[in-house]
PDB file of N, CA and C in Angstrom:
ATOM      1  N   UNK A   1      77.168  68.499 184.900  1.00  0.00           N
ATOM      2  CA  UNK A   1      77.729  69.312 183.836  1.00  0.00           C
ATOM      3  C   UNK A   1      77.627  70.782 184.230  1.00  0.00           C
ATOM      4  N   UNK A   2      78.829  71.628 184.052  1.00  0.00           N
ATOM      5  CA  UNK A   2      78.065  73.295 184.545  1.00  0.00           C
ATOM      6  C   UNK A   2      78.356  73.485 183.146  1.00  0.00           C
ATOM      7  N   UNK A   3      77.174  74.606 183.368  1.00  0.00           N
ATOM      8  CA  UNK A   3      76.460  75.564 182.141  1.00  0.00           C
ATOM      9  C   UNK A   3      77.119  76.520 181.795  1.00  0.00           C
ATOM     10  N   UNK A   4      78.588  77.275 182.331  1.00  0.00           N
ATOM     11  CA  UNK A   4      78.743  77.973 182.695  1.00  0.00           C
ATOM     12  C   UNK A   4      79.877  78.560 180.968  1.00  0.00           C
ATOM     13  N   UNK A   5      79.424  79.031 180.602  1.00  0.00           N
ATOM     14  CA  UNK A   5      80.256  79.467 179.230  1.00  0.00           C
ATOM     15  C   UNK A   5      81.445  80.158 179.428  1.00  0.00           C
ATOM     16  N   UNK A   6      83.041  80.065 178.777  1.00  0.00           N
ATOM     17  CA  UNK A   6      83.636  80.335 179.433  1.00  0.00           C
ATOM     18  C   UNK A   6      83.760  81.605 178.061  1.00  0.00           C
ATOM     19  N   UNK A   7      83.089  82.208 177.438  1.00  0.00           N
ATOM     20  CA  UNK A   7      82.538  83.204 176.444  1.00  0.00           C
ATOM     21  C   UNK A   7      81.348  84.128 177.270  1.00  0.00           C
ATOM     22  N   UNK A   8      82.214  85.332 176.949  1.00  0.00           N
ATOM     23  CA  UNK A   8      81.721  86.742 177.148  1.00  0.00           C
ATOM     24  C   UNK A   8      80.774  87.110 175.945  1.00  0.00           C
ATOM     25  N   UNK A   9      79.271  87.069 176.581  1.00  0.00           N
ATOM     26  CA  UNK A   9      77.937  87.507 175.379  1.00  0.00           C
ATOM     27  C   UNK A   9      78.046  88.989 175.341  1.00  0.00           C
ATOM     28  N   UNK A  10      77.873  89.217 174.649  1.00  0.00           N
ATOM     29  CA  UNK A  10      77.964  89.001 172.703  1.00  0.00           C
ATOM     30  C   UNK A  10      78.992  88.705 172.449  1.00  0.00           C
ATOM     31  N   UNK A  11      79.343  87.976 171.582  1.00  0.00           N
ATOM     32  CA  UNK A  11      80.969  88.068 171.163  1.00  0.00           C
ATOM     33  C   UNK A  11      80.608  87.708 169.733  1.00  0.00           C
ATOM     34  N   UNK A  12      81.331  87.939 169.154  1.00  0.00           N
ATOM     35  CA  UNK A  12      81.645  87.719 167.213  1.00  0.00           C
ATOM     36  C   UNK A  12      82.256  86.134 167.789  1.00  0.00           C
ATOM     37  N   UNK A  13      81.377  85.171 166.755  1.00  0.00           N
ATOM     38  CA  UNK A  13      81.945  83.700 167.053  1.00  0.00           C
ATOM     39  C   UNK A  13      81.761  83.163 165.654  1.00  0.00           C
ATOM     40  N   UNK A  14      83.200  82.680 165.323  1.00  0.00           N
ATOM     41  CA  UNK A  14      83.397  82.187 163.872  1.00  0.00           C
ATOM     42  C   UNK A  14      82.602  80.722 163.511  1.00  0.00           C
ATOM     43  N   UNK A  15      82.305  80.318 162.740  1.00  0.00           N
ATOM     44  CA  UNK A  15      81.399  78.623 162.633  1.00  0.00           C
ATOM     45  C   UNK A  15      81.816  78.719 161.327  1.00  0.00           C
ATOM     46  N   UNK A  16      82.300  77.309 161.273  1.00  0.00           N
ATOM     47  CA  UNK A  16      82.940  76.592 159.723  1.00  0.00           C
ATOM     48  C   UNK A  16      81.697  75.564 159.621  1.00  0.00           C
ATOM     49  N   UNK A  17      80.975  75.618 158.269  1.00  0.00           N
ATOM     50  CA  UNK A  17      80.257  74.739 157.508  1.00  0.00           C
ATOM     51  C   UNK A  17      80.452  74.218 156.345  1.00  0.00           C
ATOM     52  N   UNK A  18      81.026  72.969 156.434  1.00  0.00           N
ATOM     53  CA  UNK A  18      81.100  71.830 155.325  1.00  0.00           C
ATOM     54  C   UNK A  18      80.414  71.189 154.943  1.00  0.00           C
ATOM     55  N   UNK A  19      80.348  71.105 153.630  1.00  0.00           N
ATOM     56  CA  UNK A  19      79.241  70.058 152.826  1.00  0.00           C
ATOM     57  C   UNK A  19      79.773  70.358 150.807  1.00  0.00           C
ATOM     58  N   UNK A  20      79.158  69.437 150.421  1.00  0.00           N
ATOM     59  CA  UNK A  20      79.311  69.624 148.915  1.00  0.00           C
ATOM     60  C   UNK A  20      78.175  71.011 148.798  1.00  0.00           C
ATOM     61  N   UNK A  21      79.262  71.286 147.428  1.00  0.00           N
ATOM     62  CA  UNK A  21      79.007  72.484 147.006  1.00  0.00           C
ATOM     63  C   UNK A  21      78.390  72.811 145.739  1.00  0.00           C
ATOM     64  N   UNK A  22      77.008  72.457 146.652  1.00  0.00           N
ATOM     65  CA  UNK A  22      75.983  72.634 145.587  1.00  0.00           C
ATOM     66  C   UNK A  22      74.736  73.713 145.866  1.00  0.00           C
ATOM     67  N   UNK A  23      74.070  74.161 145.298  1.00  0.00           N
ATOM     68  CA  UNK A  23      73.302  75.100 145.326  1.00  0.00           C
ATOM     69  C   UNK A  23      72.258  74.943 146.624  1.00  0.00           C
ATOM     70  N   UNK A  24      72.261  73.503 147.092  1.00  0.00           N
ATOM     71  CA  UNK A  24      71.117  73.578 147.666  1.00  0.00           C
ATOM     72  C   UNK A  24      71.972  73.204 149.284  1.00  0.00           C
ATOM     73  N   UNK A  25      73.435  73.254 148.955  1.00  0.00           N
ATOM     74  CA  UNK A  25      74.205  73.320 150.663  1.00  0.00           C
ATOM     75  C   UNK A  25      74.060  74.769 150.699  1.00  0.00           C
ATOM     76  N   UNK A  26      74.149  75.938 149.925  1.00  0.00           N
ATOM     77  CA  UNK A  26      74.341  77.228 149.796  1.00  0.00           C
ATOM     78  C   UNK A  26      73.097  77.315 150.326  1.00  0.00           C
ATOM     79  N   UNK A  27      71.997  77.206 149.958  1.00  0.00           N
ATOM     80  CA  UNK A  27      70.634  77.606 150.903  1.00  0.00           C
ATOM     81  C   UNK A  27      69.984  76.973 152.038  1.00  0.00           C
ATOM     82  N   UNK A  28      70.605  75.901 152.036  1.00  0.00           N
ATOM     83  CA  UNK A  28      70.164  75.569 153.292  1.00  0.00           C
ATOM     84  C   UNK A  28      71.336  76.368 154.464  1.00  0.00           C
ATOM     85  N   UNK A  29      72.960  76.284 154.257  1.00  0.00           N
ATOM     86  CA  UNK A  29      73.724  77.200 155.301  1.00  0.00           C
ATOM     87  C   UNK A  29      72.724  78.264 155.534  1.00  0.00           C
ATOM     88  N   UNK A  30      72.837  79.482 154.579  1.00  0.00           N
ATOM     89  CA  UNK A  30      71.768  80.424 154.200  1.00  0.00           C
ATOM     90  C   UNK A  30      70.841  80.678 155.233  1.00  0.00           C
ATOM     91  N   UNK A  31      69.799  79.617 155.492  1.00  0.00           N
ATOM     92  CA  UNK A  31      68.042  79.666 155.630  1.00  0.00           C
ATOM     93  C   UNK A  31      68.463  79.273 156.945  1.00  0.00           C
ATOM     94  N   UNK A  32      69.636  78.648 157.161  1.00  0.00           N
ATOM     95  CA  UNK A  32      70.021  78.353 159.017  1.00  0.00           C
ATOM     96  C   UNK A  32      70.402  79.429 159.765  1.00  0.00           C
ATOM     97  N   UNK A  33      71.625  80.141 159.283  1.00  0.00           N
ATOM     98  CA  UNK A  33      72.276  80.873 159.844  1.00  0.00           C
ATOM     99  C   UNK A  33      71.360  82.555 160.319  1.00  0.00           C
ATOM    100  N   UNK A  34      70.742  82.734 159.097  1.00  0.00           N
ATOM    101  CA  UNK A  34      69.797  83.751 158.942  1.00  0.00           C
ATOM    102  C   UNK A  34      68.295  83.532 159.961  1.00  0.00           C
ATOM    103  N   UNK A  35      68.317  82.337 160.362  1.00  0.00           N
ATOM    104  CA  UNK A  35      67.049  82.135 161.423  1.00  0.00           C
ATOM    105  C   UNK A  35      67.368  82.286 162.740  1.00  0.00           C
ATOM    106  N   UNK A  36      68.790  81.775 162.785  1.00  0.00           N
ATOM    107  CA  UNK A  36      69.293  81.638 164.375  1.00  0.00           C
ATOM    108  C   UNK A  36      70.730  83.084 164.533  1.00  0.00           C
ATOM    109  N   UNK A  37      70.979  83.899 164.004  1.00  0.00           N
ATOM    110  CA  UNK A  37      71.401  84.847 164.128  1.00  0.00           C
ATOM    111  C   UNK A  37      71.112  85.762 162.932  1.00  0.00           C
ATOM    112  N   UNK A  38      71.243  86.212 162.073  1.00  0.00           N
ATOM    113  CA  UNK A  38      71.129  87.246 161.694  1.00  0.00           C
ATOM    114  C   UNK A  38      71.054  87.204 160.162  1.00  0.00           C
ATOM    115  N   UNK A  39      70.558  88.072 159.189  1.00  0.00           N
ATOM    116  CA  UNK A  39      70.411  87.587 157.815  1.00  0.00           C
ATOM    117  C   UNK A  39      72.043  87.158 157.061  1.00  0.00           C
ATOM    118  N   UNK A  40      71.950  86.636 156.637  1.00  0.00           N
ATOM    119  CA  UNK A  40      73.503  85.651 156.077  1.00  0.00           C
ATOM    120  C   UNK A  40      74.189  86.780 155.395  1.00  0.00           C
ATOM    121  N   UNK A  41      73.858  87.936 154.590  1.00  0.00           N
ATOM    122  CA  UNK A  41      74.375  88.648 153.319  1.00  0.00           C
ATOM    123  C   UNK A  41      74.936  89.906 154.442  1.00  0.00           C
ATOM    124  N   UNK A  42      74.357  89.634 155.527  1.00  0.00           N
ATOM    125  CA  UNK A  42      74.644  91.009 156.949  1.00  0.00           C
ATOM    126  C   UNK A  42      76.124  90.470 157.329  1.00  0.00           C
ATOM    127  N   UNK A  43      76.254  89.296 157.064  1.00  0.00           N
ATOM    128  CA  UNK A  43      77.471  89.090 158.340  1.00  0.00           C
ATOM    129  C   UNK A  43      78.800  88.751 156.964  1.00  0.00           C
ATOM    130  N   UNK A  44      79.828  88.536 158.063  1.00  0.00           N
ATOM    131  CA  UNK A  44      81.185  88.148 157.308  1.00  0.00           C
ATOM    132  C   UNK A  44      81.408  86.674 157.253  1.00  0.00           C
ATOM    133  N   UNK A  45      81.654  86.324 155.837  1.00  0.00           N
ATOM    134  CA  UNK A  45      81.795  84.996 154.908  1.00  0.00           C
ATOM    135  C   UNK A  45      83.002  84.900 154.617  1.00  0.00           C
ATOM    136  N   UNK A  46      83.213  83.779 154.479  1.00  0.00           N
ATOM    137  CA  UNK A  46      84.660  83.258 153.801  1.00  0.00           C
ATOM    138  C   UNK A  46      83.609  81.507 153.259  1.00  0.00           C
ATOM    139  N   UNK A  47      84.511  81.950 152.175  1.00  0.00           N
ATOM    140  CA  UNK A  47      84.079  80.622 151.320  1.00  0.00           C
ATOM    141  C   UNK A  47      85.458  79.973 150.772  1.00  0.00           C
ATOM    142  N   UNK A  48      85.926  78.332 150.953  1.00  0.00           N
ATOM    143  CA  UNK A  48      87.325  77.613 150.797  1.00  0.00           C
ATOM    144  C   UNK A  48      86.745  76.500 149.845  1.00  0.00           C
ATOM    145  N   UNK A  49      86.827  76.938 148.720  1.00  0.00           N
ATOM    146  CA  UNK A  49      86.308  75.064 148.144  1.00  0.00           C
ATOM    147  C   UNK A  49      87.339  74.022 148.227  1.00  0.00           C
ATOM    148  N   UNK A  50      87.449  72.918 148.435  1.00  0.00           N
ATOM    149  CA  UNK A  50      87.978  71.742 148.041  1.00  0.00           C
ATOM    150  C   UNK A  50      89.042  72.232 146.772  1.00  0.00           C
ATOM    151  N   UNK A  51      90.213  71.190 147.252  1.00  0.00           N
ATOM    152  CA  UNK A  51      91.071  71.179 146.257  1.00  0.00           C
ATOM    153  C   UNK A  51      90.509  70.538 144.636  1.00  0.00           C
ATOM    154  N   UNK A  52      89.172  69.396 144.536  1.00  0.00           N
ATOM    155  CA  UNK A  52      88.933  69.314 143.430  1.00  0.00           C
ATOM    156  C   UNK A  52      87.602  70.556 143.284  1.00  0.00           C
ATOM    157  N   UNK A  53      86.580  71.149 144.417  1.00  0.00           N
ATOM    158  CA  UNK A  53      85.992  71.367 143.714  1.00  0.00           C
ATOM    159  C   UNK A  53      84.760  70.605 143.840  1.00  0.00           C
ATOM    160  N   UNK A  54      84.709  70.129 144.777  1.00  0.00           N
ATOM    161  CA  UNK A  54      83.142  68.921 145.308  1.00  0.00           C
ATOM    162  C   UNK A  54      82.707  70.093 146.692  1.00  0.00           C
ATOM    163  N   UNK A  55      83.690  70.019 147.469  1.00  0.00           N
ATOM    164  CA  UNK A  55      82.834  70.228 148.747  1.00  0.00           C
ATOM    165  C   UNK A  55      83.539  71.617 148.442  1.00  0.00           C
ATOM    166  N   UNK A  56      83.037  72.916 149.616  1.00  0.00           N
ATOM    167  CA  UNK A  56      83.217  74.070 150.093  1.00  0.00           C
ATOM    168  C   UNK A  56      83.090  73.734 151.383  1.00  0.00           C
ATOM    169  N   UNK A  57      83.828  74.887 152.152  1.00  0.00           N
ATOM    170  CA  UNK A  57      83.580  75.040 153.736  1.00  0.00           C
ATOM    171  C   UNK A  57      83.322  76.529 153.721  1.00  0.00           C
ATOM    172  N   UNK A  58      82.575  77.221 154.559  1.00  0.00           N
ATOM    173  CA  UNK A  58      81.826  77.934 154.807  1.00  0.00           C
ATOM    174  C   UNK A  58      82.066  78.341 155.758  1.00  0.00           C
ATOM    175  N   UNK A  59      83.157  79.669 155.981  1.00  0.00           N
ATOM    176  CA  UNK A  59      83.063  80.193 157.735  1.00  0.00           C
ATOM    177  C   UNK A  59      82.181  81.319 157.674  1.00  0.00           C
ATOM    178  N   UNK A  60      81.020  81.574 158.334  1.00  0.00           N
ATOM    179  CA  UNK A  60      80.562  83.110 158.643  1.00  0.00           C
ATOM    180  C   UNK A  60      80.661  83.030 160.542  1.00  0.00           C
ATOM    181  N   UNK A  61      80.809  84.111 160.616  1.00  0.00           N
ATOM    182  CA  UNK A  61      81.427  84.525 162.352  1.00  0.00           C
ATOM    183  C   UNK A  61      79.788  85.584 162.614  1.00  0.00           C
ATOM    184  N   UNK A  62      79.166  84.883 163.374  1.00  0.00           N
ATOM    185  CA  UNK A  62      77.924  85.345 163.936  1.00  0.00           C
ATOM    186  C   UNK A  62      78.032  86.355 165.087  1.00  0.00           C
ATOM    187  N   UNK A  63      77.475  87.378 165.464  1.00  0.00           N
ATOM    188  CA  UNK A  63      77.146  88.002 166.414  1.00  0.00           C
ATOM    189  C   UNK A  63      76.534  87.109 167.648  1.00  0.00           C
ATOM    190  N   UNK A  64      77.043  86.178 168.611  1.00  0.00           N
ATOM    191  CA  UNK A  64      76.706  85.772 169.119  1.00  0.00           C
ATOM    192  C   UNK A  64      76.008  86.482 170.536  1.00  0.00           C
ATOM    193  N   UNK A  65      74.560  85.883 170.690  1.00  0.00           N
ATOM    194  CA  UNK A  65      73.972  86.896 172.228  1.00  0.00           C
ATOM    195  C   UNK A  65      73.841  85.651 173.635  1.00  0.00           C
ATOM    196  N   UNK A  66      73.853  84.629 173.241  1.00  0.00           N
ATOM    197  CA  UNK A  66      74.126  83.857 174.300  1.00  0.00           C
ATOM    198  C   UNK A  66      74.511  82.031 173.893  1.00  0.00           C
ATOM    199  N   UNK A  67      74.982  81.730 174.909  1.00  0.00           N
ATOM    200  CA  UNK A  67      75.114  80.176 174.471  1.00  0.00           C
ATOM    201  C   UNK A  67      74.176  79.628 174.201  1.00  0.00           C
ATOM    202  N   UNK A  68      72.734  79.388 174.587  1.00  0.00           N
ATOM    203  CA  UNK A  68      71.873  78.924 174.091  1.00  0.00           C
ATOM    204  C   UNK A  68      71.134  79.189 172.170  1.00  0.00           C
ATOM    205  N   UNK A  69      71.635  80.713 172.156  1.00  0.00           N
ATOM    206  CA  UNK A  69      71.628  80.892 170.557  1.00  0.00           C
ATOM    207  C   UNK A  69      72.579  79.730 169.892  1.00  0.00           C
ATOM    208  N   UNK A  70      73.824  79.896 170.245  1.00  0.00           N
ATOM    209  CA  UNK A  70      74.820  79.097 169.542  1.00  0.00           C
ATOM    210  C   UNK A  70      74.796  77.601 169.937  1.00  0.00           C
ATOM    211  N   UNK A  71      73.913  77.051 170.775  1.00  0.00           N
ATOM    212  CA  UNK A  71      74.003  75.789 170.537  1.00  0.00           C
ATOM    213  C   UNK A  71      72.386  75.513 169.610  1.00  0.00           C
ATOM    214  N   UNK A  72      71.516  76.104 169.788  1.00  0.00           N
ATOM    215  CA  UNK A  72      70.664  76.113 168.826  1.00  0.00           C
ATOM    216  C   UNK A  72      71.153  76.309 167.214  1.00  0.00           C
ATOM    217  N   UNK A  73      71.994  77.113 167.193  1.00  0.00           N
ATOM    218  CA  UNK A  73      72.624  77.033 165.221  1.00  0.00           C
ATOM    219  C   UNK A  73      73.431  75.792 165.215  1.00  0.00           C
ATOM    220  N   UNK A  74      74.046  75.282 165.973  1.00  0.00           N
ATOM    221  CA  UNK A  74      74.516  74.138 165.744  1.00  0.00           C
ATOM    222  C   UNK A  74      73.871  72.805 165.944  1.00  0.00           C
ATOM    223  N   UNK A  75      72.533  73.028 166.657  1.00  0.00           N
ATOM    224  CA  UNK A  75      71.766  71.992 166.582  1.00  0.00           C
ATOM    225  C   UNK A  75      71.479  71.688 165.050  1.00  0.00           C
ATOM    226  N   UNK A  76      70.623  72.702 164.534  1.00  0.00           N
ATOM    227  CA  UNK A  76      70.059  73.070 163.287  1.00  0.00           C
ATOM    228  C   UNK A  76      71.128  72.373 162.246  1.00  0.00           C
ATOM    229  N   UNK A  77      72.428  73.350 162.375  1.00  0.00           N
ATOM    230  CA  UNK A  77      73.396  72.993 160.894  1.00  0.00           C
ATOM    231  C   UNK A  77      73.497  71.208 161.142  1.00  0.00           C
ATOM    232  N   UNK A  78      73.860  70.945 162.600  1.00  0.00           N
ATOM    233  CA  UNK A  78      74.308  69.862 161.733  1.00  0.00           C
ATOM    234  C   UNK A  78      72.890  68.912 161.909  1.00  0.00           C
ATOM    235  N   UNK A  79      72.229  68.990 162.181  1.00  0.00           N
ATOM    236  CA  UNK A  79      70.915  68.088 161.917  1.00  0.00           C
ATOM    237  C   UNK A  79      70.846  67.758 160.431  1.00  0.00           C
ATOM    238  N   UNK A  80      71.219  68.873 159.489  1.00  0.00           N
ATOM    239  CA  UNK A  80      70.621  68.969 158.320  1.00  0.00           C
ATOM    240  C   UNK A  80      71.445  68.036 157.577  1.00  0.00           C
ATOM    241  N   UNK A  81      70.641  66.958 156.912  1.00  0.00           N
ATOM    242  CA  UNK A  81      71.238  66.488 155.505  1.00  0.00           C
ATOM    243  C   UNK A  81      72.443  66.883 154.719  1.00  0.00           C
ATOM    244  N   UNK A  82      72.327  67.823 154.027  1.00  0.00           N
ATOM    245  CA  UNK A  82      73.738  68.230 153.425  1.00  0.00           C
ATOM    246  C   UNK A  82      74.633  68.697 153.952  1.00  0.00           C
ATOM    247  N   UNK A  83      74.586  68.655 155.369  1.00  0.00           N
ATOM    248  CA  UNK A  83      75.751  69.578 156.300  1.00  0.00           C
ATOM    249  C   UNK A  83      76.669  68.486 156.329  1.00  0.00           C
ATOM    250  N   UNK A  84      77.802  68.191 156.112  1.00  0.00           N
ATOM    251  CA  UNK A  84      78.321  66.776 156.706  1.00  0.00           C
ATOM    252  C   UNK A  84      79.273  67.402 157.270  1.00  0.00           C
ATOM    253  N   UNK A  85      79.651  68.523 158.220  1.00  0.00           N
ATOM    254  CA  UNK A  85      80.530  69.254 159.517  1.00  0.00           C
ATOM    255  C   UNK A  85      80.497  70.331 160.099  1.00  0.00           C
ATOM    256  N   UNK A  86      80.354  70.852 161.325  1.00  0.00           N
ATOM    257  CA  UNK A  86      80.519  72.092 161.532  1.00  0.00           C
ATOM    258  C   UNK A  86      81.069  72.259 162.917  1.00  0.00           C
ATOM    259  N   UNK A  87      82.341  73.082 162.270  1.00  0.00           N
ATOM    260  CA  UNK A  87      83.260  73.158 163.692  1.00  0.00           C
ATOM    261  C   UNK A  87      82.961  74.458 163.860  1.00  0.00           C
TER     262      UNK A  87
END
């Protein structure tokens, strides 16, 4: 496998997080994103709920400093229980 990222560090890198949209997908995105890059309320959000209104998707675009940051936030998001996607 090469390691070799075909992304120039730092770069602004967008991440979509899906899950139902409930208070406790809102803090867990939150308590992830804010550990592995930067406090959540610092960066740029976009929030899309569902056409009924169950799930939200969640893009915030991180200050990325290397690939190993960004595969660590994506370890994290989707490990978690209420995450059920993150492209």
């Amino acid at each position: 496998m090469n390691d070799v990222s075909p992304l120039q560090f730092p770069t602004d890198f967008p991440v979509k997080i899906m899950g139902r949209d409930t208070p406790e997908f809102h803090t867990a995105v939150k308590d992830i994103v804010t550990r592995h890059a930067a406090p959540f309320d610092s960066l740029p959000v976009t929030r899309q709920p569902s056409s009924e209104g169950r799930f939200v998707s969640i893009t915030v675009t991180v200050k990325a400093e290397s690939r190993e940051q960004l595969d660590a936030l994506y370890r994290a998001l989707t490990s978690h229980e209420l995450i059920l996607m993150v492209l």
